[in-house]
PDB file of N, CA and C in Angstrom:
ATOM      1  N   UNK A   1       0.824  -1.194   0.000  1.00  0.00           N
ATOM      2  CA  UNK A   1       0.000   0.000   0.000  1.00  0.00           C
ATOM      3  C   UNK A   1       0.871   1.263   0.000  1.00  0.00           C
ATOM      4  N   UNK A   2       1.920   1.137   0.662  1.00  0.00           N
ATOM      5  CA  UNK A   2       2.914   1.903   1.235  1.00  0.00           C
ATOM      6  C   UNK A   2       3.525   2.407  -0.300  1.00  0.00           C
ATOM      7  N   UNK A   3       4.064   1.326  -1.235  1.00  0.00           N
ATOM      8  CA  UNK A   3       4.716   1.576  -2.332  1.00  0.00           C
ATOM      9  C   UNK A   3       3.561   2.114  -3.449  1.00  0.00           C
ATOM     10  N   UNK A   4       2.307   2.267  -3.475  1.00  0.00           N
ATOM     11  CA  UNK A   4       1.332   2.636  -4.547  1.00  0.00           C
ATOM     12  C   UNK A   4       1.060   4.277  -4.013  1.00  0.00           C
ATOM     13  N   UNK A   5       1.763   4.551  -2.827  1.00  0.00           N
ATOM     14  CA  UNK A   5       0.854   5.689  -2.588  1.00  0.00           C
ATOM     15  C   UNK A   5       2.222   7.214  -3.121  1.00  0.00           C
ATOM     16  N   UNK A   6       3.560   6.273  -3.245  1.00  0.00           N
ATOM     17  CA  UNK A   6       4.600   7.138  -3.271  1.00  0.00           C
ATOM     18  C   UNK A   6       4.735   7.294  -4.969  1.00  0.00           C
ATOM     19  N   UNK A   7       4.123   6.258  -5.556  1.00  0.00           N
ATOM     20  CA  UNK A   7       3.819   6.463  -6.879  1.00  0.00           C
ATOM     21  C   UNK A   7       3.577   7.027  -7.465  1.00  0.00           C
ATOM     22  N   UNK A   8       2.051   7.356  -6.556  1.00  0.00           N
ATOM     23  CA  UNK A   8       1.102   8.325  -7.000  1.00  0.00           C
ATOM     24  C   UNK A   8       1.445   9.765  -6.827  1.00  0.00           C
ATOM     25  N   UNK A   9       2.203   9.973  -6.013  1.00  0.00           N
ATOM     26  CA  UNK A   9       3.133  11.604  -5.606  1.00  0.00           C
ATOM     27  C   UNK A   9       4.167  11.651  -6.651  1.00  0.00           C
ATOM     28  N   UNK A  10       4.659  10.557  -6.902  1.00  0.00           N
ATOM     29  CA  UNK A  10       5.771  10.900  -7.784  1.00  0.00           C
ATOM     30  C   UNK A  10       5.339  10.832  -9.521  1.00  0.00           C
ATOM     31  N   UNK A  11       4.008  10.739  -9.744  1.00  0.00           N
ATOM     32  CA  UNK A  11       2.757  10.999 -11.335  1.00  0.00           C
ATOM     33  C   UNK A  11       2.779  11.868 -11.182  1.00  0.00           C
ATOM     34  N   UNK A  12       2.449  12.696  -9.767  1.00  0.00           N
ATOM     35  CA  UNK A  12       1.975  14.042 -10.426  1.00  0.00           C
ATOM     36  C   UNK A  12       2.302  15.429 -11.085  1.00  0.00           C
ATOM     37  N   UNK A  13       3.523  15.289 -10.666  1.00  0.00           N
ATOM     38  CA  UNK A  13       4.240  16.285 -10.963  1.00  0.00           C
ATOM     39  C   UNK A  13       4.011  15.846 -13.243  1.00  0.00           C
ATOM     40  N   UNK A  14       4.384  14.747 -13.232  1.00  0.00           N
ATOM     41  CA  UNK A  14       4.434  14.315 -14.848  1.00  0.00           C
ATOM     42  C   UNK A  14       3.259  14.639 -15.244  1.00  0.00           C
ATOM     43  N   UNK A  15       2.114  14.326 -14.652  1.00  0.00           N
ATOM     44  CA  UNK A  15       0.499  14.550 -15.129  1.00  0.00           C
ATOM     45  C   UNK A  15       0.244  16.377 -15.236  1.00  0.00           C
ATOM     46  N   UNK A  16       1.367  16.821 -14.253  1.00  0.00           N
ATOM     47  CA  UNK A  16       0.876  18.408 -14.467  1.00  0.00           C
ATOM     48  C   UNK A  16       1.752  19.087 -15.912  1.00  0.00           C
ATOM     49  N   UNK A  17       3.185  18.743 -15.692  1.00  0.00           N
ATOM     50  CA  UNK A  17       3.889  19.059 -17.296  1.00  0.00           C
ATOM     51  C   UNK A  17       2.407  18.552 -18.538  1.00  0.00           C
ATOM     52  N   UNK A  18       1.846  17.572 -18.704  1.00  0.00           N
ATOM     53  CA  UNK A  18       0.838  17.173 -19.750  1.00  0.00           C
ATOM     54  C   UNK A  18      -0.248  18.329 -20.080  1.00  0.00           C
ATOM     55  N   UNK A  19      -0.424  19.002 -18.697  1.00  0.00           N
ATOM     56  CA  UNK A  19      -1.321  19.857 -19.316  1.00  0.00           C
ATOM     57  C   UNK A  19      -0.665  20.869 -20.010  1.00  0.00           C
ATOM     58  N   UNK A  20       0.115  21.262 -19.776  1.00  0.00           N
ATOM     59  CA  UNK A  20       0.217  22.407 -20.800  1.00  0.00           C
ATOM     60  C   UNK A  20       1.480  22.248 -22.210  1.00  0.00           C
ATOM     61  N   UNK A  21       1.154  21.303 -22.238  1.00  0.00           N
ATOM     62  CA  UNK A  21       2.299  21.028 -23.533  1.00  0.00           C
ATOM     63  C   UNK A  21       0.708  20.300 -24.542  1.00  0.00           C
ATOM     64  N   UNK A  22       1.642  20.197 -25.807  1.00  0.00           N
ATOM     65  CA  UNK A  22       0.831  19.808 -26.957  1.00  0.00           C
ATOM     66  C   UNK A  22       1.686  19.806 -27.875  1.00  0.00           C
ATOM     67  N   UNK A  23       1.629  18.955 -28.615  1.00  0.00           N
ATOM     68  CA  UNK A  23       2.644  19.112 -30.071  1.00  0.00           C
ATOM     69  C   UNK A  23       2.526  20.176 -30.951  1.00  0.00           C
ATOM     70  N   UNK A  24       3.586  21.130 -31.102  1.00  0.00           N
ATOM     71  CA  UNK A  24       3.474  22.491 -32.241  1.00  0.00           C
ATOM     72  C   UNK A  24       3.189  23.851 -31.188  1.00  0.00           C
ATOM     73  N   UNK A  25       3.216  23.916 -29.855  1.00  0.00           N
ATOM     74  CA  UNK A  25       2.414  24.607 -28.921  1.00  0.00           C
ATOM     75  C   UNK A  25       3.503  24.273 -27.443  1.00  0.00           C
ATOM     76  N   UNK A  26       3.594  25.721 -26.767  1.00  0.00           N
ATOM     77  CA  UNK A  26       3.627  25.654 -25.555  1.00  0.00           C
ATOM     78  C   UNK A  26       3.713  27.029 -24.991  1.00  0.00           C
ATOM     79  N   UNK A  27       3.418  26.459 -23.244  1.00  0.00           N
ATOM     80  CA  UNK A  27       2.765  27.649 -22.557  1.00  0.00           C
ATOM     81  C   UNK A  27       2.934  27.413 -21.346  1.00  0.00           C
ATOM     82  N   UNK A  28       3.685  27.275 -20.675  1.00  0.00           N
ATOM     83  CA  UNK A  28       3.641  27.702 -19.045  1.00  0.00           C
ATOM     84  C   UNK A  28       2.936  28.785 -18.712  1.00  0.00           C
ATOM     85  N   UNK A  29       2.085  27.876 -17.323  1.00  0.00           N
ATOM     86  CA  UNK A  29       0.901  29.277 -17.102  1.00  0.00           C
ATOM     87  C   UNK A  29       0.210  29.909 -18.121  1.00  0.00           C
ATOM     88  N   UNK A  30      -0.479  28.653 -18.955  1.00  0.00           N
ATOM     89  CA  UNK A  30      -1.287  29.499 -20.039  1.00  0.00           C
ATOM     90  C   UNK A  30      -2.506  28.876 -19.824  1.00  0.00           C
ATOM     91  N   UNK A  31      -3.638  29.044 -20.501  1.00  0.00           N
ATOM     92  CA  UNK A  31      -4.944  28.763 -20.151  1.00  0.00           C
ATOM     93  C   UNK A  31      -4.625  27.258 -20.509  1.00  0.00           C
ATOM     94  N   UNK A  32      -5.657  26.423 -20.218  1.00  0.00           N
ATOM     95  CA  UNK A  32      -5.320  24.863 -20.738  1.00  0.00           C
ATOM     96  C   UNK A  32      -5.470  25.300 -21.964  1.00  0.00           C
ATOM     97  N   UNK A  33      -5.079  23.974 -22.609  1.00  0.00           N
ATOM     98  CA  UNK A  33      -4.971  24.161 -24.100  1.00  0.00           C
ATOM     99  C   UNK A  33      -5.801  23.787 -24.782  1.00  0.00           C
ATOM    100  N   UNK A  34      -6.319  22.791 -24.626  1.00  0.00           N
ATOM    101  CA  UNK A  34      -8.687  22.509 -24.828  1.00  0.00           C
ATOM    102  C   UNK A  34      -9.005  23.827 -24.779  1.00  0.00           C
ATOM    103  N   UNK A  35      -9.054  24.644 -23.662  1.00  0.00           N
ATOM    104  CA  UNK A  35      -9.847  25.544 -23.435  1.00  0.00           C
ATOM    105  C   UNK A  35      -9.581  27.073 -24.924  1.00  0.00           C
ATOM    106  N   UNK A  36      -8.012  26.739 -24.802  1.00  0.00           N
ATOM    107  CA  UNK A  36      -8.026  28.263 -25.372  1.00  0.00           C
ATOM    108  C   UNK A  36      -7.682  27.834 -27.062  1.00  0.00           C
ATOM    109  N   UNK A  37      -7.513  26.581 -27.540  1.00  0.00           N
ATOM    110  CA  UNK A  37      -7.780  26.262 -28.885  1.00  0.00           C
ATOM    111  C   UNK A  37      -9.191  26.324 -29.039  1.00  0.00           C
ATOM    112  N   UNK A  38     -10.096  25.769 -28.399  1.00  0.00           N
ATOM    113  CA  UNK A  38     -11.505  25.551 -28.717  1.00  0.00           C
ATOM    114  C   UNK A  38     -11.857  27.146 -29.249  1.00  0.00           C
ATOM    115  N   UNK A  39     -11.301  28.502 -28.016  1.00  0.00           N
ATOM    116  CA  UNK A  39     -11.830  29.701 -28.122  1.00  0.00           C
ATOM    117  C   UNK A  39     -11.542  30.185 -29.424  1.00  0.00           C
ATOM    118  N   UNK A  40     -10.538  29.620 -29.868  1.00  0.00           N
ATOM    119  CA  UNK A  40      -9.480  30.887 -30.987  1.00  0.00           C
ATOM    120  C   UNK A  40      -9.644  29.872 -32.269  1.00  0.00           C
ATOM    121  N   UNK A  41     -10.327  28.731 -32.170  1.00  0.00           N
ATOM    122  CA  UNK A  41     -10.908  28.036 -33.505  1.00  0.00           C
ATOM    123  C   UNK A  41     -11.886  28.667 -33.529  1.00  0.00           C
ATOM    124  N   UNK A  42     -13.399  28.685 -32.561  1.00  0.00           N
ATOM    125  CA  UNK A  42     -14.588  29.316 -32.933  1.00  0.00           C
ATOM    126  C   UNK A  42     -14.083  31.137 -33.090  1.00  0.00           C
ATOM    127  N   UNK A  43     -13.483  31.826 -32.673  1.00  0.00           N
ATOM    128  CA  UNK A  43     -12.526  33.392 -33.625  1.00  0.00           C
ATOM    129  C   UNK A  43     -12.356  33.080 -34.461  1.00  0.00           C
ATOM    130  N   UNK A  44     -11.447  32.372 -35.235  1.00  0.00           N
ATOM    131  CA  UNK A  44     -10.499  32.397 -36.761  1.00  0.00           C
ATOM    132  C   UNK A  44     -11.836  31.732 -37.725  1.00  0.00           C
ATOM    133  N   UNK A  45     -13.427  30.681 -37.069  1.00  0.00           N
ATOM    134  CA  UNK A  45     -13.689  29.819 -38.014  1.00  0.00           C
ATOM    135  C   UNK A  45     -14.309  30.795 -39.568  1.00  0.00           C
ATOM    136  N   UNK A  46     -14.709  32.018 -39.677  1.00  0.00           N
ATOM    137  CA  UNK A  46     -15.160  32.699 -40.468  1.00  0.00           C
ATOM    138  C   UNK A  46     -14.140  33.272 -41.451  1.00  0.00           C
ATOM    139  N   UNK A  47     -12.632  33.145 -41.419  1.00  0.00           N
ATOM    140  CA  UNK A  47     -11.603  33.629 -41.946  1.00  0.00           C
ATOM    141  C   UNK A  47     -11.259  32.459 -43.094  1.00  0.00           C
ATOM    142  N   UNK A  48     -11.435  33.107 -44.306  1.00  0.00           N
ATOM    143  CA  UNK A  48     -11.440  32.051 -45.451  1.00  0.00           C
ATOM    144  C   UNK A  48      -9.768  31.511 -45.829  1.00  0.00           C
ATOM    145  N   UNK A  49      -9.197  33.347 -45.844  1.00  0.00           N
ATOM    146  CA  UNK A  49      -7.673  33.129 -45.933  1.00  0.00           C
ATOM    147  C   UNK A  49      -6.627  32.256 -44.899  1.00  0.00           C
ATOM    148  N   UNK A  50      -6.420  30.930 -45.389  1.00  0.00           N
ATOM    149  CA  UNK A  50      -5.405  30.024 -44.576  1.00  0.00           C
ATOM    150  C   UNK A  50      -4.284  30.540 -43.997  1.00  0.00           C
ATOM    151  N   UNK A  51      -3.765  31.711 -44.843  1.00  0.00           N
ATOM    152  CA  UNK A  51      -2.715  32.164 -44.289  1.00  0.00           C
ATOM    153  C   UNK A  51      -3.222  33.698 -43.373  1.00  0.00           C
ATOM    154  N   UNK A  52      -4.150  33.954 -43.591  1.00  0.00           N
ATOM    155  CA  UNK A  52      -4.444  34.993 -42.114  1.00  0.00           C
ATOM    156  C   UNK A  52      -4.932  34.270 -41.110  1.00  0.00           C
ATOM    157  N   UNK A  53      -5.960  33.096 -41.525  1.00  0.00           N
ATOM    158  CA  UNK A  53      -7.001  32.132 -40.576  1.00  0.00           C
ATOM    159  C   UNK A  53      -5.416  31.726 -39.359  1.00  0.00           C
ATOM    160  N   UNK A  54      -4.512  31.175 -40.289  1.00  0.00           N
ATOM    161  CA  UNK A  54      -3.000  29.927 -39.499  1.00  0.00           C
ATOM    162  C   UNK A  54      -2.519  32.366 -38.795  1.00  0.00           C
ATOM    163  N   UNK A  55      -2.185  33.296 -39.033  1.00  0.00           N
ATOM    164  CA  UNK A  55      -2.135  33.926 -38.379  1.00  0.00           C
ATOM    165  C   UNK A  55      -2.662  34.647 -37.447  1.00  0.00           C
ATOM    166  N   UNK A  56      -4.076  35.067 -37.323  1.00  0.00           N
ATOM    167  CA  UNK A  56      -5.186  35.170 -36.324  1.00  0.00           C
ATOM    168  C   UNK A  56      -5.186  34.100 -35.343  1.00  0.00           C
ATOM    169  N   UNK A  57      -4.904  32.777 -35.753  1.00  0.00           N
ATOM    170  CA  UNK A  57      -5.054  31.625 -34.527  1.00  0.00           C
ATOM    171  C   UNK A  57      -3.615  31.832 -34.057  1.00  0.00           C
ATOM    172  N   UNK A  58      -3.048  32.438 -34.485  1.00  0.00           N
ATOM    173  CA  UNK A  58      -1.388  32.423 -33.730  1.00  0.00           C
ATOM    174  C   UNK A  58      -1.441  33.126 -32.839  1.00  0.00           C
ATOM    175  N   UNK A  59      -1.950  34.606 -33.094  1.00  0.00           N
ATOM    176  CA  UNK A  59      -2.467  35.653 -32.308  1.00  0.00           C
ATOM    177  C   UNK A  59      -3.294  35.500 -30.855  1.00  0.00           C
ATOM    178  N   UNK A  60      -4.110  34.533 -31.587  1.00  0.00           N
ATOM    179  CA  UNK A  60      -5.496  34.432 -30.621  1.00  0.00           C
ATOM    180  C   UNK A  60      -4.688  33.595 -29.268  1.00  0.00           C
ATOM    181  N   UNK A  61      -3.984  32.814 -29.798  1.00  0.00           N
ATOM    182  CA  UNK A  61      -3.303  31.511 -28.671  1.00  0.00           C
ATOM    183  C   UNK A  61      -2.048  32.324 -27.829  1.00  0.00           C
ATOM    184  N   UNK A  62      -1.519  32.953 -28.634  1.00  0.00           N
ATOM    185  CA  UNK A  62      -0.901  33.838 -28.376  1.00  0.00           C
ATOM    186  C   UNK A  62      -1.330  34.837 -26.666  1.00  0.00           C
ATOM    187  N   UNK A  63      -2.583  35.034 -26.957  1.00  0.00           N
ATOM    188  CA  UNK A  63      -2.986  36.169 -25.833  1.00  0.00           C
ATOM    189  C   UNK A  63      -3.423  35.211 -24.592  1.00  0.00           C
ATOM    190  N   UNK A  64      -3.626  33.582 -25.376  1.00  0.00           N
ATOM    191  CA  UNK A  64      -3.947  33.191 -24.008  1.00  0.00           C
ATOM    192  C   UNK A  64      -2.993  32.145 -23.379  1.00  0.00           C
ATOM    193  N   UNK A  65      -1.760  32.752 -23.526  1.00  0.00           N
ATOM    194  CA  UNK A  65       0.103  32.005 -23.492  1.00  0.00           C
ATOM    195  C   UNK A  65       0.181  31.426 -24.237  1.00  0.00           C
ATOM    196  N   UNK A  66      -0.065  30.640 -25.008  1.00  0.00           N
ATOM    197  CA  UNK A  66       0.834  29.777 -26.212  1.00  0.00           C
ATOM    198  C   UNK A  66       1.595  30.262 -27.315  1.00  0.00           C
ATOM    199  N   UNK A  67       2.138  29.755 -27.422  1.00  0.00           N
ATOM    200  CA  UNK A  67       3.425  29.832 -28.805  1.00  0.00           C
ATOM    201  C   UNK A  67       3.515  28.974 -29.603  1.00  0.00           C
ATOM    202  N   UNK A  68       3.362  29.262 -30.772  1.00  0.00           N
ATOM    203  CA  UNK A  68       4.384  27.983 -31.665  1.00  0.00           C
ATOM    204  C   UNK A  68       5.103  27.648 -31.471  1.00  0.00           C
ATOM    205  N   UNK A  69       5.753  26.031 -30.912  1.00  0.00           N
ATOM    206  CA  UNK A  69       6.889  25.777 -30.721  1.00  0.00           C
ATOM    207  C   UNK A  69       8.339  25.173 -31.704  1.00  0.00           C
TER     208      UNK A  69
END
């Protein structure tokens, strides 16, 4: 019992790096990343131009910590 519980202290720290990483993307101390892709897809979805749509979502992720990585 003893050895499952030191386990579980020593996940969490790994389970917290997961939230805020994503492939192409990162953000310490940024909104989760579900949260603030979901926001800045429904912003950019009316933008026909791929190359303003891929810059507006850079922007948008941008304000809520993320970066292209």
């Amino acid at each position: 019992m003893k050895r499952s519980k030191i386990w579980i202290w020593a996940a969490i720290p790994m389970l917290g790096a997961c939230a805020t990483s994503n492939p192409g993307w990162t953000g310490d101390g940024a909104v989760p990343f579900d949260t603030a892709h979901a926001a800045c897809e429904t912003a950019t979805t009316g933008i026909e131009s791929e190359e303003l749509r891929y810059q507006q979502m850079t922007e948008c992720m941008a304000g809520k910590g993320w970066s292209r990585g």
